[in-house]
C-alpha atoms as a PDB file:
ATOM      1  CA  UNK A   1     -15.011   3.713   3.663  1.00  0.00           C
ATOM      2  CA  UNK A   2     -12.570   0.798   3.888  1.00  0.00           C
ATOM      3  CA  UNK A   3     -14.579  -1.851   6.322  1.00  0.00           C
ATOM      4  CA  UNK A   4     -11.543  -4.204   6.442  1.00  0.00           C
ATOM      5  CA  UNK A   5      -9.259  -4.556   9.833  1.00  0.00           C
ATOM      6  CA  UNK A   6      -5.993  -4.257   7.579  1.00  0.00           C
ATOM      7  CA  UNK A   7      -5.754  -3.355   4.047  1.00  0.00           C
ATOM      8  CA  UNK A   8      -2.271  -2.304   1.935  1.00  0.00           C
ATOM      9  CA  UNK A   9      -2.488  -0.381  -1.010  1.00  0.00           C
ATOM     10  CA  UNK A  10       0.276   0.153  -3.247  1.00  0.00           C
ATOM     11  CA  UNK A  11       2.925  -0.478  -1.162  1.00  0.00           C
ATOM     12  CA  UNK A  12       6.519   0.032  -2.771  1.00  0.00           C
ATOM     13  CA  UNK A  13       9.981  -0.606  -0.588  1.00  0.00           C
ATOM     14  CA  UNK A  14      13.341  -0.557  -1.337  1.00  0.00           C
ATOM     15  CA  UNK A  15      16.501  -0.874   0.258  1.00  0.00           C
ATOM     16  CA  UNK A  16      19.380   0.930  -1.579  1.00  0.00           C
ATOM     17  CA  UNK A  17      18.929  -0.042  -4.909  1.00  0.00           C
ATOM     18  CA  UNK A  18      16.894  -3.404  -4.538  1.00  0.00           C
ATOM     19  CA  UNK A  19      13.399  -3.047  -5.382  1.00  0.00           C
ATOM     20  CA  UNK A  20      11.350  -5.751  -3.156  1.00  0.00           C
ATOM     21  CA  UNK A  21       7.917  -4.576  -3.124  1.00  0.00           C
ATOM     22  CA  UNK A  22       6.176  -3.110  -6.590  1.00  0.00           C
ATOM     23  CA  UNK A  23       2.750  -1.746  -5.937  1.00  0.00           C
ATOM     24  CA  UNK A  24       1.826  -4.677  -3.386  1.00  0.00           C
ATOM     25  CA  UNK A  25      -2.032  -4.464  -2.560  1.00  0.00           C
ATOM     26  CA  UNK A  26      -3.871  -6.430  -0.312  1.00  0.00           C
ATOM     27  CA  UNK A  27      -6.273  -6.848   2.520  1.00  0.00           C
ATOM     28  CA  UNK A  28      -7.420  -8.812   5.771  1.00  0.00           C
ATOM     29  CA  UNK A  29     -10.911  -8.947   7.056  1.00  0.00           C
ATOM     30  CA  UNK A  30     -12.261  -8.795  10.446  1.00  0.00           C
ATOM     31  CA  UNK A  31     -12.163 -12.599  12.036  1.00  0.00           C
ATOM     32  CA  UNK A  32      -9.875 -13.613   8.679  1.00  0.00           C
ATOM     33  CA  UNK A  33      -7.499 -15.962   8.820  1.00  0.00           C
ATOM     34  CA  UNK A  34      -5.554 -15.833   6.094  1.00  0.00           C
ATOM     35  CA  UNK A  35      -2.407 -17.690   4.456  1.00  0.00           C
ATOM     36  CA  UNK A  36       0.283 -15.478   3.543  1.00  0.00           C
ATOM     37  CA  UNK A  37       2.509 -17.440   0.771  1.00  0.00           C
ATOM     38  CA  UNK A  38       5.187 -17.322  -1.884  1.00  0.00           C
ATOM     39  CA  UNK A  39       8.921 -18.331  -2.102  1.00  0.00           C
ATOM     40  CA  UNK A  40      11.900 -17.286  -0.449  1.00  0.00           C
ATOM     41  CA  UNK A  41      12.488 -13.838  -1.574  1.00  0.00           C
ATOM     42  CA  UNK A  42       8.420 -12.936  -2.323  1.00  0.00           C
ATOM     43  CA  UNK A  43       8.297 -10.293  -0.347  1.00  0.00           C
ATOM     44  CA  UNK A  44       6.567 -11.723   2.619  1.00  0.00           C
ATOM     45  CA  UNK A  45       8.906 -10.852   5.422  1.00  0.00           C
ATOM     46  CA  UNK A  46       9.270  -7.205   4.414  1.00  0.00           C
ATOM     47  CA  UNK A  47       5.600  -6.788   4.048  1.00  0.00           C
ATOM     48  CA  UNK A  48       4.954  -7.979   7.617  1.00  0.00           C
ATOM     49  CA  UNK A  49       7.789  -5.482   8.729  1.00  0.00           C
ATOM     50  CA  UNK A  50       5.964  -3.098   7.261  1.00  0.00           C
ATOM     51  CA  UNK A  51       2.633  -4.050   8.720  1.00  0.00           C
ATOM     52  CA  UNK A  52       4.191  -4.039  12.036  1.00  0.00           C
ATOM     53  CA  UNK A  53       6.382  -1.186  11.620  1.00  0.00           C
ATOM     54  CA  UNK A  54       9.906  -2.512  11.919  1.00  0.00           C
ATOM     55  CA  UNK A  55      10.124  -0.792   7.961  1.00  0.00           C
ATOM     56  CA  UNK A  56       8.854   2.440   6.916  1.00  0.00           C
ATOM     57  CA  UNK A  57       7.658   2.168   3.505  1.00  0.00           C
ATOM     58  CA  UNK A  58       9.243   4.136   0.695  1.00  0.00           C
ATOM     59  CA  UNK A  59       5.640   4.793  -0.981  1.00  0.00           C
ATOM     60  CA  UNK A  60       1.801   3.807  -0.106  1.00  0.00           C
ATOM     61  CA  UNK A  61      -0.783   3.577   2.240  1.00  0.00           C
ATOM     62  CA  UNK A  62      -1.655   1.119   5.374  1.00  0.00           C
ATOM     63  CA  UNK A  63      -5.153   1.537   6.815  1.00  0.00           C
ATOM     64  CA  UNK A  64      -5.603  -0.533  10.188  1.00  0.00           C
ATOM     65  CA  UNK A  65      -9.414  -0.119  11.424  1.00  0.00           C
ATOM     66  CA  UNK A  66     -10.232   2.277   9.312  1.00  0.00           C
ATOM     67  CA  UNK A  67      -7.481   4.592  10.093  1.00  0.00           C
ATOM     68  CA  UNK A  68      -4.225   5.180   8.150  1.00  0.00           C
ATOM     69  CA  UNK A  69      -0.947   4.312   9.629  1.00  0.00           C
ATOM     70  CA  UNK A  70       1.788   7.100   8.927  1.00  0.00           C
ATOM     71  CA  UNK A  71       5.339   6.484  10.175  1.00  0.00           C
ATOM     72  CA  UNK A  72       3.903   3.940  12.382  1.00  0.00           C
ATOM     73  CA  UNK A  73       6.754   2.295  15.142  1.00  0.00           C
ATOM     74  CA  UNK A  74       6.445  -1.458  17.202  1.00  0.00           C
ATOM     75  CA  UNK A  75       5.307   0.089  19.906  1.00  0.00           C
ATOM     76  CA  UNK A  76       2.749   1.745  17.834  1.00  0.00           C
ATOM     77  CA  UNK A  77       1.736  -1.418  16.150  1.00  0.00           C
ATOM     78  CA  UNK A  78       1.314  -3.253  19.610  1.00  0.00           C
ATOM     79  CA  UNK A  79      -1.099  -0.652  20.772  1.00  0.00           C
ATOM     80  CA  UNK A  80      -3.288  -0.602  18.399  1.00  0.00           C
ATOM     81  CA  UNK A  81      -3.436  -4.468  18.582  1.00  0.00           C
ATOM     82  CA  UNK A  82      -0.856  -5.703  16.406  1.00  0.00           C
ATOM     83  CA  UNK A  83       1.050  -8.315  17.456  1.00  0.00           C
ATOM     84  CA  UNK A  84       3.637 -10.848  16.131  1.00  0.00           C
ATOM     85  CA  UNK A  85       4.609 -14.397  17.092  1.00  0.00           C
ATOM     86  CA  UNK A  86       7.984 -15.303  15.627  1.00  0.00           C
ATOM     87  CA  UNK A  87       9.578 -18.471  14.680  1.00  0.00           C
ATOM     88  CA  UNK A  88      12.020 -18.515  17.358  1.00  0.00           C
ATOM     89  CA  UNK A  89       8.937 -17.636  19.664  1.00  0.00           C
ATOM     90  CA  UNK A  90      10.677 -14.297  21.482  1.00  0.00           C
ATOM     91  CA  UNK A  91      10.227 -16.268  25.176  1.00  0.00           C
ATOM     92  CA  UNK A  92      13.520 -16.118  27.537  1.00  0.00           C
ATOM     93  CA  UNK A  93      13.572 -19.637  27.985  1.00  0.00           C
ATOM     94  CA  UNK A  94      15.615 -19.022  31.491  1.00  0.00           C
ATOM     95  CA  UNK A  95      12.952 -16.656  33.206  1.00  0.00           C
ATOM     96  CA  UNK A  96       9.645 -17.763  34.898  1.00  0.00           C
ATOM     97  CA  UNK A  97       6.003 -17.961  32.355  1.00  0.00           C
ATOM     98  CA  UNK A  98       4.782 -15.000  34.408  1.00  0.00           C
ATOM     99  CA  UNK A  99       8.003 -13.160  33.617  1.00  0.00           C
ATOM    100  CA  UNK A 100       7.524 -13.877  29.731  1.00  0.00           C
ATOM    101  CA  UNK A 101       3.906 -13.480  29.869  1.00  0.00           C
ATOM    102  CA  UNK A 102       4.344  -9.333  30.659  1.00  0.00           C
ATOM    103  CA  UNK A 103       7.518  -8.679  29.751  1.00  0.00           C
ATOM    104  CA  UNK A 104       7.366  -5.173  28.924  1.00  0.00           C
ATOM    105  CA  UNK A 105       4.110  -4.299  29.593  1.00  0.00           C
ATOM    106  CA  UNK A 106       4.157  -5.302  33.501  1.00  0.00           C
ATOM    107  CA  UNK A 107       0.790  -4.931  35.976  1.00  0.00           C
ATOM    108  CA  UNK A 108       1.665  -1.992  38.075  1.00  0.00           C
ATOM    109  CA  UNK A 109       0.290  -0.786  41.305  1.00  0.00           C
ATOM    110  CA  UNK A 110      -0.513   2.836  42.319  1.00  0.00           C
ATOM    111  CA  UNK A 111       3.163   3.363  43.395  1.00  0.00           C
ATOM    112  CA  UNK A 112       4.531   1.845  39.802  1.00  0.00           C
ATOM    113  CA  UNK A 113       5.660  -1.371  41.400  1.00  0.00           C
ATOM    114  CA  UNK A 114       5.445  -4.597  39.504  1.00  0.00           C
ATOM    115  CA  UNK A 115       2.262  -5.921  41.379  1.00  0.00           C
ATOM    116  CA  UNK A 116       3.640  -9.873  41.377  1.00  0.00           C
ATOM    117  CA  UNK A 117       0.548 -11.502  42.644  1.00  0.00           C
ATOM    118  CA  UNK A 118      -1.950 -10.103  39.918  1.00  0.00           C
ATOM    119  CA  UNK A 119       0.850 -10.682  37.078  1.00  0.00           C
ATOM    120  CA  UNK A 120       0.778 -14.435  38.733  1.00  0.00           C
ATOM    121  CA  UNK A 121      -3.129 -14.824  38.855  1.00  0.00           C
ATOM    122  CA  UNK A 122      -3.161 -13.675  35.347  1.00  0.00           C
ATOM    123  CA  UNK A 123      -0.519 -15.991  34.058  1.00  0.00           C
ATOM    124  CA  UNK A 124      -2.417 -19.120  35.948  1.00  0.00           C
ATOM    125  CA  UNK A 125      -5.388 -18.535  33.601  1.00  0.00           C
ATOM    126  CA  UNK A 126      -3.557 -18.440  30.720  1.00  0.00           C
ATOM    127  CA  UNK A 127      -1.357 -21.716  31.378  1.00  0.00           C
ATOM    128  CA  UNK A 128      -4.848 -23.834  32.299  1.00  0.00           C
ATOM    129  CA  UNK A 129      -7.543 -22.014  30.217  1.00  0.00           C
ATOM    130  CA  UNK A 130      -5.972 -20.984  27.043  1.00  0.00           C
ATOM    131  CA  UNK A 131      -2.533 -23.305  26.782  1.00  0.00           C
ATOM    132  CA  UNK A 132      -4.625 -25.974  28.574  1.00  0.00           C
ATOM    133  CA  UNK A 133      -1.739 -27.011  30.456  1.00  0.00           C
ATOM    134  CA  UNK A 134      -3.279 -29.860  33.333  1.00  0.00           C
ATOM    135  CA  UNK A 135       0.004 -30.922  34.554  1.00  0.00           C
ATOM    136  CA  UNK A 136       0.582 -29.878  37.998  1.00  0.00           C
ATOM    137  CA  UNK A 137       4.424 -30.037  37.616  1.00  0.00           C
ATOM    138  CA  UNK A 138       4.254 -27.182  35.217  1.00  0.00           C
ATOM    139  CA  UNK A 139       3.908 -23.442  37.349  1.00  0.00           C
ATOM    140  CA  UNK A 140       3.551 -20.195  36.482  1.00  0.00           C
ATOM    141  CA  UNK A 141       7.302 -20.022  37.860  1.00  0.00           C
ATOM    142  CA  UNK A 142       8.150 -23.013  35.521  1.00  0.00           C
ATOM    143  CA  UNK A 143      11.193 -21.349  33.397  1.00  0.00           C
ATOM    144  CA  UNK A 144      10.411 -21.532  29.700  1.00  0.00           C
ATOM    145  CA  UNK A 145      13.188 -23.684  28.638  1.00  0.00           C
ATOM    146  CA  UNK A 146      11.186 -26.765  30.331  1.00  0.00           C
ATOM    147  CA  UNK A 147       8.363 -26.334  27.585  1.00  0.00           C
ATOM    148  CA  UNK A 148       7.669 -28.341  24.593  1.00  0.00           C
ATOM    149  CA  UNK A 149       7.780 -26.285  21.321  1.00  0.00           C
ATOM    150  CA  UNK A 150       3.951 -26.300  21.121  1.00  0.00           C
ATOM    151  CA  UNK A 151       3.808 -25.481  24.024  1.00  0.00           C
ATOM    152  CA  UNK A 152       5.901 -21.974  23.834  1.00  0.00           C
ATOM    153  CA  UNK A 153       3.947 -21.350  20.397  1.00  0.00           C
ATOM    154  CA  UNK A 154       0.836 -22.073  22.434  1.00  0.00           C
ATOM    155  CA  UNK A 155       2.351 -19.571  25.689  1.00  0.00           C
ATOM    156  CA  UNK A 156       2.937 -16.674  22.610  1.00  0.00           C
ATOM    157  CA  UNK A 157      -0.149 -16.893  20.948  1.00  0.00           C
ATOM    158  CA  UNK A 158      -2.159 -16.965  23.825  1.00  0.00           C
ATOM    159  CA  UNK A 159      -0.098 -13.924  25.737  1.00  0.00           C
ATOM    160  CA  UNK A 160      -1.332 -12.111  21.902  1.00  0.00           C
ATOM    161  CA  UNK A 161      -4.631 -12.943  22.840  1.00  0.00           C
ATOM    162  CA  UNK A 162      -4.719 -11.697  26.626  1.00  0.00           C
ATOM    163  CA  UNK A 163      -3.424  -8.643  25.308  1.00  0.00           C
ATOM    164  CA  UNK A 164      -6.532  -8.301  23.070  1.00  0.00           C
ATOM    165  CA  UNK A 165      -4.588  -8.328  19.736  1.00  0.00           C
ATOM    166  CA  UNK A 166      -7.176  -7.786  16.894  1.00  0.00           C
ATOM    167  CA  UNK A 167      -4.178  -8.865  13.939  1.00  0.00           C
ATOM    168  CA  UNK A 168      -1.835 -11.728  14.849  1.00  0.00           C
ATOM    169  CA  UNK A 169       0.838 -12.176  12.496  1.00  0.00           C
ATOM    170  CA  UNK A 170       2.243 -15.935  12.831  1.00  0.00           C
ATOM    171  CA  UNK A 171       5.627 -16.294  11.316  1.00  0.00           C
ATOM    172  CA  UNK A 172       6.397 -19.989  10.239  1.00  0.00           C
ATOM    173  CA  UNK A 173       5.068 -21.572  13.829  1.00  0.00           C
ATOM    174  CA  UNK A 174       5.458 -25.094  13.095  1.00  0.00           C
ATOM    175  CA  UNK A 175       9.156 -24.419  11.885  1.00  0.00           C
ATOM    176  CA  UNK A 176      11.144 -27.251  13.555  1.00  0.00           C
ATOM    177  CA  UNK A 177       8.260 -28.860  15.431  1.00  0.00           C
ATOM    178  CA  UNK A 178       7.030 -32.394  15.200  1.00  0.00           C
ATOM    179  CA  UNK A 179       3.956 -33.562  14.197  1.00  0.00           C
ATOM    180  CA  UNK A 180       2.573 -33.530  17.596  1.00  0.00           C
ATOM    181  CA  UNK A 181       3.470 -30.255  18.753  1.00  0.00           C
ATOM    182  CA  UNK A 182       2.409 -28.820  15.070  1.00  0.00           C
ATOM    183  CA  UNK A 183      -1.163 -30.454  15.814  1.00  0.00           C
ATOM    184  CA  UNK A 184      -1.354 -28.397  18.944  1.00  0.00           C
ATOM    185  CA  UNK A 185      -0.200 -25.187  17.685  1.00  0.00           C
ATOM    186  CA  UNK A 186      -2.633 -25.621  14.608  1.00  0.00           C
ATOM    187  CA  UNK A 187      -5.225 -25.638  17.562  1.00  0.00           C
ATOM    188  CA  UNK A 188      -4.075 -22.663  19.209  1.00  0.00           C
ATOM    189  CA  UNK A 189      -4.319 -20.730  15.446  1.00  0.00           C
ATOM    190  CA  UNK A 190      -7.728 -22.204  15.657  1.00  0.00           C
ATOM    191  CA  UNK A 191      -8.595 -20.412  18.550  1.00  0.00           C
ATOM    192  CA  UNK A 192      -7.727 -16.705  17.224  1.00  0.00           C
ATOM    193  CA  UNK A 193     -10.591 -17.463  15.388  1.00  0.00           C
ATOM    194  CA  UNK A 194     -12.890 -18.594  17.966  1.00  0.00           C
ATOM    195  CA  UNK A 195     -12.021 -15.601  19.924  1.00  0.00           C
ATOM    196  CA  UNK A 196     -13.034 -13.542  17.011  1.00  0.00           C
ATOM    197  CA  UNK A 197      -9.564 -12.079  15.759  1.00  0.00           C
ATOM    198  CA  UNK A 198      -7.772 -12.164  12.577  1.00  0.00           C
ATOM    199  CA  UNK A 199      -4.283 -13.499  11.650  1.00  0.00           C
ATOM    200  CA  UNK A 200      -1.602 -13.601   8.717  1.00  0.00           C
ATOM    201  CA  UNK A 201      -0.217 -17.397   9.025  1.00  0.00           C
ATOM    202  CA  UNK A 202       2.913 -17.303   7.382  1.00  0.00           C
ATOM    203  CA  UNK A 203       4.642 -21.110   6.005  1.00  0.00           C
ATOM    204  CA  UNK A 204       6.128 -22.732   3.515  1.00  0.00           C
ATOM    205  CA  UNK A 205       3.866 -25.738   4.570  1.00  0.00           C
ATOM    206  CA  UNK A 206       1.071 -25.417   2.004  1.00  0.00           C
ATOM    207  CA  UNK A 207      -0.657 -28.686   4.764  1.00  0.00           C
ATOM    208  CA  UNK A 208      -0.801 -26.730   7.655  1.00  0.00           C
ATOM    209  CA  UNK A 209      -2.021 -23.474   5.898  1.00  0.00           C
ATOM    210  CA  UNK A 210      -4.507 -25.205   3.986  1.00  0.00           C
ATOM    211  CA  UNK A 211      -6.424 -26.491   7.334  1.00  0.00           C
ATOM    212  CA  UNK A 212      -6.801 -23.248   9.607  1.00  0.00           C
ATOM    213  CA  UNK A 213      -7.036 -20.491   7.008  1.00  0.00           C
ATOM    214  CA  UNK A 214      -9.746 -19.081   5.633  1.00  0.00           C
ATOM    215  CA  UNK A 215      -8.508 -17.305   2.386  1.00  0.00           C
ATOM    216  CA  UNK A 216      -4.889 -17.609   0.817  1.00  0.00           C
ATOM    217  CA  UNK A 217      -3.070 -14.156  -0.525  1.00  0.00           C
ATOM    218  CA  UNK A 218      -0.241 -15.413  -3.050  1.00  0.00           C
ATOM    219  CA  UNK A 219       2.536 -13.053  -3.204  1.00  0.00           C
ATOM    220  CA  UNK A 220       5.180 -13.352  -6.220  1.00  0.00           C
ATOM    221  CA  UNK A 221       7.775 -10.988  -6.633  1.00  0.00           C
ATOM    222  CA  UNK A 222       7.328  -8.591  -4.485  1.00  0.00           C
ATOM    223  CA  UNK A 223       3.340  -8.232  -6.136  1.00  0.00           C
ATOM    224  CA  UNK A 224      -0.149  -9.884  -5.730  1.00  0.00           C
ATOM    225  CA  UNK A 225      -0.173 -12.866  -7.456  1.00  0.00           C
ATOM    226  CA  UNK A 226      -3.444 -14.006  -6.052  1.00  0.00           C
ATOM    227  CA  UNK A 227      -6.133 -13.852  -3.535  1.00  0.00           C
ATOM    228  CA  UNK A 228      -8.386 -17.708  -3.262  1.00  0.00           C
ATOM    229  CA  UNK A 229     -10.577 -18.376  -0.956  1.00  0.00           C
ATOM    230  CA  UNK A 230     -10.323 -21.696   0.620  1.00  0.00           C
ATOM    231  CA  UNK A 231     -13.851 -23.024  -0.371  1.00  0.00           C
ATOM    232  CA  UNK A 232     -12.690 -21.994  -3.885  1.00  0.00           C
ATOM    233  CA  UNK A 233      -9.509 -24.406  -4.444  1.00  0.00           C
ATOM    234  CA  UNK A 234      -8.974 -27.851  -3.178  1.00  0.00           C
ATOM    235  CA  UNK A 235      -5.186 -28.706  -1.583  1.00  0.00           C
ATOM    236  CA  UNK A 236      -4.250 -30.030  -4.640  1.00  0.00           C
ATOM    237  CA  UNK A 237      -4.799 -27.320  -6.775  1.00  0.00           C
ATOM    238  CA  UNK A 238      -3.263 -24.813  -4.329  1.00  0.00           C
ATOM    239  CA  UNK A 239      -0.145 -26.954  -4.581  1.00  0.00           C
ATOM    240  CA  UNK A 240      -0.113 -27.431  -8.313  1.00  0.00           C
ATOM    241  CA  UNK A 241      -0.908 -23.668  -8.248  1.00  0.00           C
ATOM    242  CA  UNK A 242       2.258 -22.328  -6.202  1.00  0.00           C
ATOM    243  CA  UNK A 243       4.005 -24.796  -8.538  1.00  0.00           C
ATOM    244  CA  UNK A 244       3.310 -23.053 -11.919  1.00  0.00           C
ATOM    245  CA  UNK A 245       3.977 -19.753 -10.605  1.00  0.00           C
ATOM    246  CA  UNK A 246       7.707 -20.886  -9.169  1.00  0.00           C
ATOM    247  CA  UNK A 247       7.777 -21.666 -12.907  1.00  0.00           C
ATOM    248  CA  UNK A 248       6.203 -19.031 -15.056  1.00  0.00           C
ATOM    249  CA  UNK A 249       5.796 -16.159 -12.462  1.00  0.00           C
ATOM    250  CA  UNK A 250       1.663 -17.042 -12.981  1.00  0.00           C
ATOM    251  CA  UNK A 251      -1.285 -18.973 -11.493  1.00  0.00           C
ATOM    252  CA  UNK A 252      -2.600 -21.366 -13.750  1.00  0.00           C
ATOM    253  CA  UNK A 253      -5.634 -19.444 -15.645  1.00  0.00           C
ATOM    254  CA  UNK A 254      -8.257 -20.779 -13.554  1.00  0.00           C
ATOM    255  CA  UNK A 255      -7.257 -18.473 -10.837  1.00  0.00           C
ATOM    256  CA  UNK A 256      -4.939 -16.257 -12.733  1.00  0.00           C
ATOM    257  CA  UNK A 257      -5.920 -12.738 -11.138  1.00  0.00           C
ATOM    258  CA  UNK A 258      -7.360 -13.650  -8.537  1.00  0.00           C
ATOM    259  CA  UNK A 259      -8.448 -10.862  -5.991  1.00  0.00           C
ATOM    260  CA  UNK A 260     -11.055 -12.492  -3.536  1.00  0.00           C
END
């Protein structure tokens, strides 16, 4: 029996006539985080779509605790603790942090009313304990749009979290962020960890992957090009790695194959 929290095998999608993934196999492990990379036009978007339902597949199976996902939706995704955190962060930057924090899945009462004050409470522990925002000008009514970039990544992440997400997909989070606010969002990927969840960081920053993950899956082509663990390659030769395959369509033959 498969003991991993997510594992693809043989995954093939097309759209129209354009192949993208061929056969794509791979797998992430309970409290993993790993370090989804490749080029533009790897594959790496359309296998997270997949993951999380936004694509059916065209052939393949997708096992998520154990259990196979058929014909598996968002919504479906979400419940069964798959969530994603987007480059462009998916927060209405003109509504209120409690307003972002349940959008869409709101505390209700026995009458099916939005019960505010809970939804508030819950949103105040989130903004001091996981964010670790201390500044008292900063409110759970505070609109979004008065947040640093960190800070929203931070809001997202943690709102994953609260909902008790077991797989967070991360999709380029530093994107557009200084080096500042990418320090403080590296922490927040930290803490997935702590709290004893999983997540696929996605970037084409081979720096910030290298620190916070835990293994590195290499896809090429729409394949498996490689699976490393971190302890198992140095920063350098991860690099000079993902060179060589832009190059040849292979790792070097050290780790040529690799399937940790």
């Amino acid at each position: 029996m498969d003991d991993n929290l997510l594992t693809l095998v043989d995954i093939k999608k097309s759209f129209g006539g354009t192949s993208v993934l061929h056969g794509l196999s791979m797998h992430v492990g309970h409290n993993e985080i790993i370090g989804l990379l490749g080029d533009n036009g790897a594959g790496k978007s359309t296998m997270i779509k997949c993951i999380t339902g936004v694509h059916k597949t065209n052939s393949g199976e997708i096992y998520f605790k154990g259990k196979r996902l058929k014909n598996h939706t968002v919504r479906d995704a979400r419940r069964l603790g798959i969530e994603t955190v987007y480059q462009e962060r998916a927060l209405a930057d003109y509504q209120s942090m409690w307003r972002n924090m349940f959008v869409g899945r709101e505390i209700k009462n026995k009458l099916g009313l939005i019960n505010v004050k809970k939804q508030k409470a819950a949103t105040e522990v989130l903004l001091r304990e996981h964010v670790g925002l201390t500044s008292k000008a900063i409110t759970v009514e505070t609109e979004v749009k008065n947040l640093s970039g960190g800070e929203k990544q931070g809001i997202a992440i943690s709102r994953a979290l609260y909902f008790e997400a077991d797989l967070i997909i991360l999709d380029e989070p530093t994107v557009a962020l200084s080096l500042s606010e990418t320090a403080k969002v590296q922490e927040f990927i930290s803490s997935i960890k702590k709290a004893g969840k999983s997540a696929i960081y996605i970037s084409h920053n081979i720096y910030h992957v290298y620190d916070v993950c835990d293994r590195f899956v290499i896809i090429d082509r729409g394949v498996l090009a490689g699976s490393i663990h971190r302890d198992d390659i140095s920063l350098e030769d991860l690099i000079d790695n993902m060179k060589h395959l832009a190059r040849t369509g292979e790792l070097t033959d050290e780790y040529k194959g690799a399937t940790a």
